[in-house]
C-alpha atoms as a PDB file:
ATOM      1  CA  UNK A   1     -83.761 -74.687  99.146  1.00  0.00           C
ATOM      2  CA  UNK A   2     -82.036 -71.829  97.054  1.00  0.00           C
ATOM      3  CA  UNK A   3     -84.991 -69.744  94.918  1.00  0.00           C
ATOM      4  CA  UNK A   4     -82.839 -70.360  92.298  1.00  0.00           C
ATOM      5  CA  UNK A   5     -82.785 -74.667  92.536  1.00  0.00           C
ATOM      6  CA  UNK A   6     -86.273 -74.426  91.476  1.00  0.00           C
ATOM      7  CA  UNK A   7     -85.503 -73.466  88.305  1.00  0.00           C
ATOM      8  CA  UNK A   8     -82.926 -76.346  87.815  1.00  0.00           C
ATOM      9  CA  UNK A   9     -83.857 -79.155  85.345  1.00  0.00           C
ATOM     10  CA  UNK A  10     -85.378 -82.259  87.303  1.00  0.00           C
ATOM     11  CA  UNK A  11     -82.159 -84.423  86.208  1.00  0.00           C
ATOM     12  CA  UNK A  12     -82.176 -88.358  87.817  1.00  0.00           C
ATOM     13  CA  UNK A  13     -79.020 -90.288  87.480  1.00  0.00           C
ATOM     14  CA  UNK A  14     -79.239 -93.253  85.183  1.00  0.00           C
ATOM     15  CA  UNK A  15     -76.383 -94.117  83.269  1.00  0.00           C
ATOM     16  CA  UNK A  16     -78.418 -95.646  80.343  1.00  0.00           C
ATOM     17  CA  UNK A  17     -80.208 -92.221  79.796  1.00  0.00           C
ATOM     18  CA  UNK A  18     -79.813 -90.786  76.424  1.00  0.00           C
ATOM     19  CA  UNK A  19     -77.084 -87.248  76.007  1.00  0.00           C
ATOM     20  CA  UNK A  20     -79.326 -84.256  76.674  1.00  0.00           C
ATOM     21  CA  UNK A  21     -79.976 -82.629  74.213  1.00  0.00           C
ATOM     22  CA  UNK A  22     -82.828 -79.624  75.256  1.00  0.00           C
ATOM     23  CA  UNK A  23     -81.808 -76.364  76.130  1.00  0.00           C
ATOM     24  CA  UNK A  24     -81.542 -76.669  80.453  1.00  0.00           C
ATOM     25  CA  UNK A  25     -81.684 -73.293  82.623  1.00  0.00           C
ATOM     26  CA  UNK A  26     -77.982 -72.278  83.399  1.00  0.00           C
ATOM     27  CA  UNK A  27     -78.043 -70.820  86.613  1.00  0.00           C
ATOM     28  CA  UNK A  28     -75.524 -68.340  87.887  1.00  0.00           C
ATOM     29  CA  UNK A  29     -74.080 -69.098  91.599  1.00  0.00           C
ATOM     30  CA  UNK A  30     -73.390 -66.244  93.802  1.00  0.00           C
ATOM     31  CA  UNK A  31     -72.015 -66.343  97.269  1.00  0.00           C
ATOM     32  CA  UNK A  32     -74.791 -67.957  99.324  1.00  0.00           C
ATOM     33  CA  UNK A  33     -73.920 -71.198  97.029  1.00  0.00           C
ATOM     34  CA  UNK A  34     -70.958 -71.575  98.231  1.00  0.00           C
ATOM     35  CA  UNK A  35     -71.680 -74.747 100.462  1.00  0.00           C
ATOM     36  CA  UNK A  36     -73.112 -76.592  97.338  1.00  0.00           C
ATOM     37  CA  UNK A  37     -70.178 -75.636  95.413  1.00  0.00           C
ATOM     38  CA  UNK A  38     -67.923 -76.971  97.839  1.00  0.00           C
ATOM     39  CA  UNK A  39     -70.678 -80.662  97.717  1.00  0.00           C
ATOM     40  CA  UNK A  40     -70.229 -80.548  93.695  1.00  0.00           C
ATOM     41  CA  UNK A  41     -66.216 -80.065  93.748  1.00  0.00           C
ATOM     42  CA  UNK A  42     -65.981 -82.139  96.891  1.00  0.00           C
ATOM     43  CA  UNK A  43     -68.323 -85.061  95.569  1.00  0.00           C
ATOM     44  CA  UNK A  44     -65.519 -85.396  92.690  1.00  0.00           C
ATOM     45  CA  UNK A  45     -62.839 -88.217  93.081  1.00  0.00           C
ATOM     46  CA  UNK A  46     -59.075 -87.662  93.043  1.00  0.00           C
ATOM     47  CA  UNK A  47     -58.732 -88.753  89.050  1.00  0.00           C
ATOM     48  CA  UNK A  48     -62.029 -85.968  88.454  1.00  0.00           C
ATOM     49  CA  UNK A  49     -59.936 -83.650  90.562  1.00  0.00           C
ATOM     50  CA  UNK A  50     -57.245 -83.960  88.985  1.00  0.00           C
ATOM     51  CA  UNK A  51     -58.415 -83.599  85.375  1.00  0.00           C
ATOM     52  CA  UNK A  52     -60.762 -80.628  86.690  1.00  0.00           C
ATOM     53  CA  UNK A  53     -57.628 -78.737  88.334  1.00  0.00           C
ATOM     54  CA  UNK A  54     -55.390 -80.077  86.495  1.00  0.00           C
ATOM     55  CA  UNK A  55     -53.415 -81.386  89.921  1.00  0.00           C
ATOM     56  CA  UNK A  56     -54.268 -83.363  92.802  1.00  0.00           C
ATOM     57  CA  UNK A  57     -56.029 -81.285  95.453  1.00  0.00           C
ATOM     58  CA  UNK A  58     -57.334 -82.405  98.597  1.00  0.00           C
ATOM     59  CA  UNK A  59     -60.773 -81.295 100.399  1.00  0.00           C
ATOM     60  CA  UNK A  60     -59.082 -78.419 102.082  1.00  0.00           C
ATOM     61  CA  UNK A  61     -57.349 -76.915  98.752  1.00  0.00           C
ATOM     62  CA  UNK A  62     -60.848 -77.320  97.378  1.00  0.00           C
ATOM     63  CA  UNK A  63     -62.425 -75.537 100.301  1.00  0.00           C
ATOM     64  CA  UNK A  64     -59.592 -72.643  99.606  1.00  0.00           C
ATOM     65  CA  UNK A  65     -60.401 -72.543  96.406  1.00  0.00           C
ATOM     66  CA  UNK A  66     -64.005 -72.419  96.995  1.00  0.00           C
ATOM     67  CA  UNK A  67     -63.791 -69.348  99.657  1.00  0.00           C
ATOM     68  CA  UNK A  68     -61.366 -67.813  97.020  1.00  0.00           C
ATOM     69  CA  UNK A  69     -64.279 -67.507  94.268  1.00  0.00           C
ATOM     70  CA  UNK A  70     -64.968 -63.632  93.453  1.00  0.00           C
ATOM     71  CA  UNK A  71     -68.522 -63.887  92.232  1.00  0.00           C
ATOM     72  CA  UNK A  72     -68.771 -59.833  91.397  1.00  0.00           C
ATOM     73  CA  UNK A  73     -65.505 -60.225  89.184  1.00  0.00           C
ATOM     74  CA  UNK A  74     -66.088 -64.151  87.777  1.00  0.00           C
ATOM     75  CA  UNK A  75     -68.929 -66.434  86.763  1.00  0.00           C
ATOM     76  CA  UNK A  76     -69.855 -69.117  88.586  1.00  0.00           C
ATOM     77  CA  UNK A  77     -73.015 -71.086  86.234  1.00  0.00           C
ATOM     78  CA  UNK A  78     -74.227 -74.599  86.275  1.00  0.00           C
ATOM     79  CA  UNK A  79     -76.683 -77.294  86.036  1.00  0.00           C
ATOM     80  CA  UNK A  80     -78.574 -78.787  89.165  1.00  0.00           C
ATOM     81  CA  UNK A  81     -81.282 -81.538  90.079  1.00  0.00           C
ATOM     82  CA  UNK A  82     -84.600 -80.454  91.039  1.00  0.00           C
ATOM     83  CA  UNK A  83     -83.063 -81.207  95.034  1.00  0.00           C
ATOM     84  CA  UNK A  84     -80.700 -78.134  94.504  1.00  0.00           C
ATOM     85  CA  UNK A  85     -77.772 -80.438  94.351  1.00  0.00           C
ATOM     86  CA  UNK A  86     -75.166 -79.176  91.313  1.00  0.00           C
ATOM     87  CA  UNK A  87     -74.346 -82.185  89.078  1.00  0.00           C
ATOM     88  CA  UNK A  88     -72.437 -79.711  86.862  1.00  0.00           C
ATOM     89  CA  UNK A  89     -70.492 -76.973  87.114  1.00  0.00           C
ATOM     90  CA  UNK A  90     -68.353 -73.976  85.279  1.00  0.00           C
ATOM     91  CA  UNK A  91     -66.268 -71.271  86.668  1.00  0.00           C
ATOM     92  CA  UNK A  92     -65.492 -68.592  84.362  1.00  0.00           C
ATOM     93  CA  UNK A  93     -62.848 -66.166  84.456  1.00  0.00           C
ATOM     94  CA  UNK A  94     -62.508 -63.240  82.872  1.00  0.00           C
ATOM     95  CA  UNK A  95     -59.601 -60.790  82.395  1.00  0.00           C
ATOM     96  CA  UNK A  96     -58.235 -58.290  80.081  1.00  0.00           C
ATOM     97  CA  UNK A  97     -60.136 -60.037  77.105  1.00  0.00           C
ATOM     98  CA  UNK A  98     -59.105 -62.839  78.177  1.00  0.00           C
ATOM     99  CA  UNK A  99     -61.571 -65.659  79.309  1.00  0.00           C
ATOM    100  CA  UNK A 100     -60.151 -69.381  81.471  1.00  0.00           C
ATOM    101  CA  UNK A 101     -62.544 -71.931  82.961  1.00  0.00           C
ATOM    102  CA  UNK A 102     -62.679 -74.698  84.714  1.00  0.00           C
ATOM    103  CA  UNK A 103     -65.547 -77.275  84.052  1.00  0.00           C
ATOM    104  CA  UNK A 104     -66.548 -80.383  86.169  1.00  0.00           C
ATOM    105  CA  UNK A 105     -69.499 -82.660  86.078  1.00  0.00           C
ATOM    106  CA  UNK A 106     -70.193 -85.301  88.975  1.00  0.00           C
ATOM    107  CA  UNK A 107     -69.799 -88.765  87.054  1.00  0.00           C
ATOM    108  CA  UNK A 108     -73.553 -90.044  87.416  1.00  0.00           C
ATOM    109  CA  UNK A 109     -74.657 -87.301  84.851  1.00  0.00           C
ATOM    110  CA  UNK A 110     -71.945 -87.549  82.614  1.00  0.00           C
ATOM    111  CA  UNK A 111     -73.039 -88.525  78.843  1.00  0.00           C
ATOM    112  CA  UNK A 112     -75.698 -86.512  78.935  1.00  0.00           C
ATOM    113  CA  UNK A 113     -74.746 -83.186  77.368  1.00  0.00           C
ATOM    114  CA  UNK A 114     -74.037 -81.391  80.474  1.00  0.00           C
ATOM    115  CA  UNK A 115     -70.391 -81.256  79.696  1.00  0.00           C
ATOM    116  CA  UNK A 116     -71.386 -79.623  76.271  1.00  0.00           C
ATOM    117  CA  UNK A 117     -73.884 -77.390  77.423  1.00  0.00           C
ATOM    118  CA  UNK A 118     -71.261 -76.107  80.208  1.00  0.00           C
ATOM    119  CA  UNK A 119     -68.914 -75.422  77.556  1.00  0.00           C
ATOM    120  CA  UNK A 120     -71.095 -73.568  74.853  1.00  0.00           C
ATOM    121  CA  UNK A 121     -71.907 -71.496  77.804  1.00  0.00           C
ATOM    122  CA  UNK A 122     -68.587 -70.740  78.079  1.00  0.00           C
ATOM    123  CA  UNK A 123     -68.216 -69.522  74.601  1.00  0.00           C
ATOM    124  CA  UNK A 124     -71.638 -67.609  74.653  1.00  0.00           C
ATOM    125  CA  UNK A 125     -70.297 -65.478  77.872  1.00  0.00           C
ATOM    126  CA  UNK A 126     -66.837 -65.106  76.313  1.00  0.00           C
ATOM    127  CA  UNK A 127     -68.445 -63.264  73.618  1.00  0.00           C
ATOM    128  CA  UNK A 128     -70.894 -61.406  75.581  1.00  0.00           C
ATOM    129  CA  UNK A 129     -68.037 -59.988  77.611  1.00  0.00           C
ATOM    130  CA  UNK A 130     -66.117 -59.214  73.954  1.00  0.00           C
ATOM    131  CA  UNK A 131     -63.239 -61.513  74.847  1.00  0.00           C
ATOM    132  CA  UNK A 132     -60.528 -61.930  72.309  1.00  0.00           C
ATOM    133  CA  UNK A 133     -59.737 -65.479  73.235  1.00  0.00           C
ATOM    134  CA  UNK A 134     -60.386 -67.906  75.314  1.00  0.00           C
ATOM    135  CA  UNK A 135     -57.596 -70.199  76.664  1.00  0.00           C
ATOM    136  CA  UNK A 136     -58.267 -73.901  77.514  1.00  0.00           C
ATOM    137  CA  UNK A 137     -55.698 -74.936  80.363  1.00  0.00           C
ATOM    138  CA  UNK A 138     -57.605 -78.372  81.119  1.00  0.00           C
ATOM    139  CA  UNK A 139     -56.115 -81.759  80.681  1.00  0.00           C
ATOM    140  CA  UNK A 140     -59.858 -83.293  81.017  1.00  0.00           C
ATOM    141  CA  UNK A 141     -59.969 -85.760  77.896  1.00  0.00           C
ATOM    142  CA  UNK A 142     -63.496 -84.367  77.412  1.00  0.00           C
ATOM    143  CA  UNK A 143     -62.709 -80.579  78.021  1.00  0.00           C
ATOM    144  CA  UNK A 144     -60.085 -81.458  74.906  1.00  0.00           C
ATOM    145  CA  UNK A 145     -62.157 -82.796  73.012  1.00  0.00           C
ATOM    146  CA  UNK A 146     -64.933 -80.382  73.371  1.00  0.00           C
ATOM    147  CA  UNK A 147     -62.256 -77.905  72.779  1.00  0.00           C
ATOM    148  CA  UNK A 148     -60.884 -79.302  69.396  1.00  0.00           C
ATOM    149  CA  UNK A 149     -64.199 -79.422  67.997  1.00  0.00           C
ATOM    150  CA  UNK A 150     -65.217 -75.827  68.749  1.00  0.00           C
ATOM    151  CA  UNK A 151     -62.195 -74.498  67.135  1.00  0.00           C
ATOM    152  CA  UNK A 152     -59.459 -74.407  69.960  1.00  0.00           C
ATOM    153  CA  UNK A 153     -56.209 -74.392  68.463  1.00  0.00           C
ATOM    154  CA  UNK A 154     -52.649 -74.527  70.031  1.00  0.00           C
ATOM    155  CA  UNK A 155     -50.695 -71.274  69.370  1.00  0.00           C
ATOM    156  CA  UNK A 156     -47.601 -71.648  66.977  1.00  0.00           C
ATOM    157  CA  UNK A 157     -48.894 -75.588  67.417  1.00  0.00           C
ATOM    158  CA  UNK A 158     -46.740 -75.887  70.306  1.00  0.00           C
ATOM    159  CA  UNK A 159     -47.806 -79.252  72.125  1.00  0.00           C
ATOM    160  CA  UNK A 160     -47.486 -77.706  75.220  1.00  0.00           C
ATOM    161  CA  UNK A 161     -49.465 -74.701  74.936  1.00  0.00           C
ATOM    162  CA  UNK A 162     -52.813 -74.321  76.295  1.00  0.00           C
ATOM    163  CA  UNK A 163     -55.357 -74.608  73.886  1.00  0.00           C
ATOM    164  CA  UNK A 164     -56.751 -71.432  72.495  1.00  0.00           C
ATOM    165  CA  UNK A 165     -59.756 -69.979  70.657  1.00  0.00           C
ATOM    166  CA  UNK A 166     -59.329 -66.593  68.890  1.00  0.00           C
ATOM    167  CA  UNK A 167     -62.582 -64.867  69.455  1.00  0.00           C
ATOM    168  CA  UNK A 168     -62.281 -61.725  67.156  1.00  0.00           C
ATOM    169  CA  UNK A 169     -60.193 -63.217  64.593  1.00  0.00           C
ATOM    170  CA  UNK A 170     -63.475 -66.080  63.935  1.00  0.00           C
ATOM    171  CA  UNK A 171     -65.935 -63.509  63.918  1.00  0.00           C
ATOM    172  CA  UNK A 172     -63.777 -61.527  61.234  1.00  0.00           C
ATOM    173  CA  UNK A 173     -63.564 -64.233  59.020  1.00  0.00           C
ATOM    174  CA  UNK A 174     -66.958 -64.840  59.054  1.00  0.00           C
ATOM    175  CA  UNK A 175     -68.002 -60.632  58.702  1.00  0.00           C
ATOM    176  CA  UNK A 176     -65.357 -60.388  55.852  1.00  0.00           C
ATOM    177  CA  UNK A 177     -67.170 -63.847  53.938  1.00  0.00           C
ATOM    178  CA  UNK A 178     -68.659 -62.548  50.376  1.00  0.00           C
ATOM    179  CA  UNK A 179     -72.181 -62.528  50.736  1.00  0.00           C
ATOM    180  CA  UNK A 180     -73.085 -65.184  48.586  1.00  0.00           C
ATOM    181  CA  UNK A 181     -70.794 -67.824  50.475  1.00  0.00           C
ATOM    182  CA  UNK A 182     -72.374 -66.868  53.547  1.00  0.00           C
ATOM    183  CA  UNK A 183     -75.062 -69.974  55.016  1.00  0.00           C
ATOM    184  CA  UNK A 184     -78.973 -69.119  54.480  1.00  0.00           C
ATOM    185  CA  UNK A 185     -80.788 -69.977  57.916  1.00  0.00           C
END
């Protein structure tokens, strides 16, 4: 087993199992993960596929794709069970201040948070690499969702633009606030 499975959160599959909602170790995958990687995205059936690549892709586009991953250059993070196996998973790109990802989670976790935690992860490294935006090409109802409700916003409101979320322009906003309409933690 990978040293870094046993840091992964003992997760068990049970549907009926409340959302998640502690803080779980995010582990980042590097190359000697690769075979897992290719379980997760393998593991996922042809509607998951298609609403994590947004088109259908069969094993051996996913095993492309797999031996494709730069993991010096992107960020490959996730969630797995105390076995090693990933039950969630995020690849992050980033490039010219510009930050896309693709997010899947195997369907016996799902409702659990894992989604969520994946995708404020997301946001957290977009802003620790000083992104301007980050662009949401995903057609996942979830991903959507999760995107709507964090801020994501269609540029000019075009329907058929990606979703987007301005990174600089938020933090702005919220520098430029008056002090006394500024929250008290």
């Amino acid at each position: 087993m990978p040293a870094s499975a046993r840091l992964a959160p003992a997760l068990t599959p049970a549907p009926h199992v409340p959302s998640i909602t502690a803080p779980r170790p995010m582990l980042r995958f590097g190359a000697a993960d690769t075979p897992r990687i290719l379980e997760h995205l393998r593991a996922l059936d042809a509607d998951d596929r298609l609403l994590r690549f947004s088109h259908g892709i069969r094993d051996e586009g996913i095993a492309a794709y797999v031996a494709s991953l730069d993991f010096a250059r992107d960020h490959v993070h996730g969630l797995c069970t105390a076995q090693g196996d990933i039950v969630a998973l995020a690849h992050v790109g980033v490039r010219d201040g510009e930050v896309d990802f693709g997010l899947s989670v195997i369907a016996a976790y799902r409702q659990r948070g894992l989604g969520r935690a994946l995708f404020g992860h997301v946001i957290a490294l977009a802003r620790l690499h000083d992104a301007v935006r980050i662009v949401c090409h995903s057609v996942s109802p979830a991903v959507l969702h999760m995107a709507a409700t964090s801020g994501f916003r269609r540029p000019g409101g075009c329907h058929t633009a990606p979703l987007t979320l301005e990174l600089r322009a938020a933090s702005r906003c919220a520098d430029d606030a008056p002090a006394s309409s500024r929250a008290v933690a």
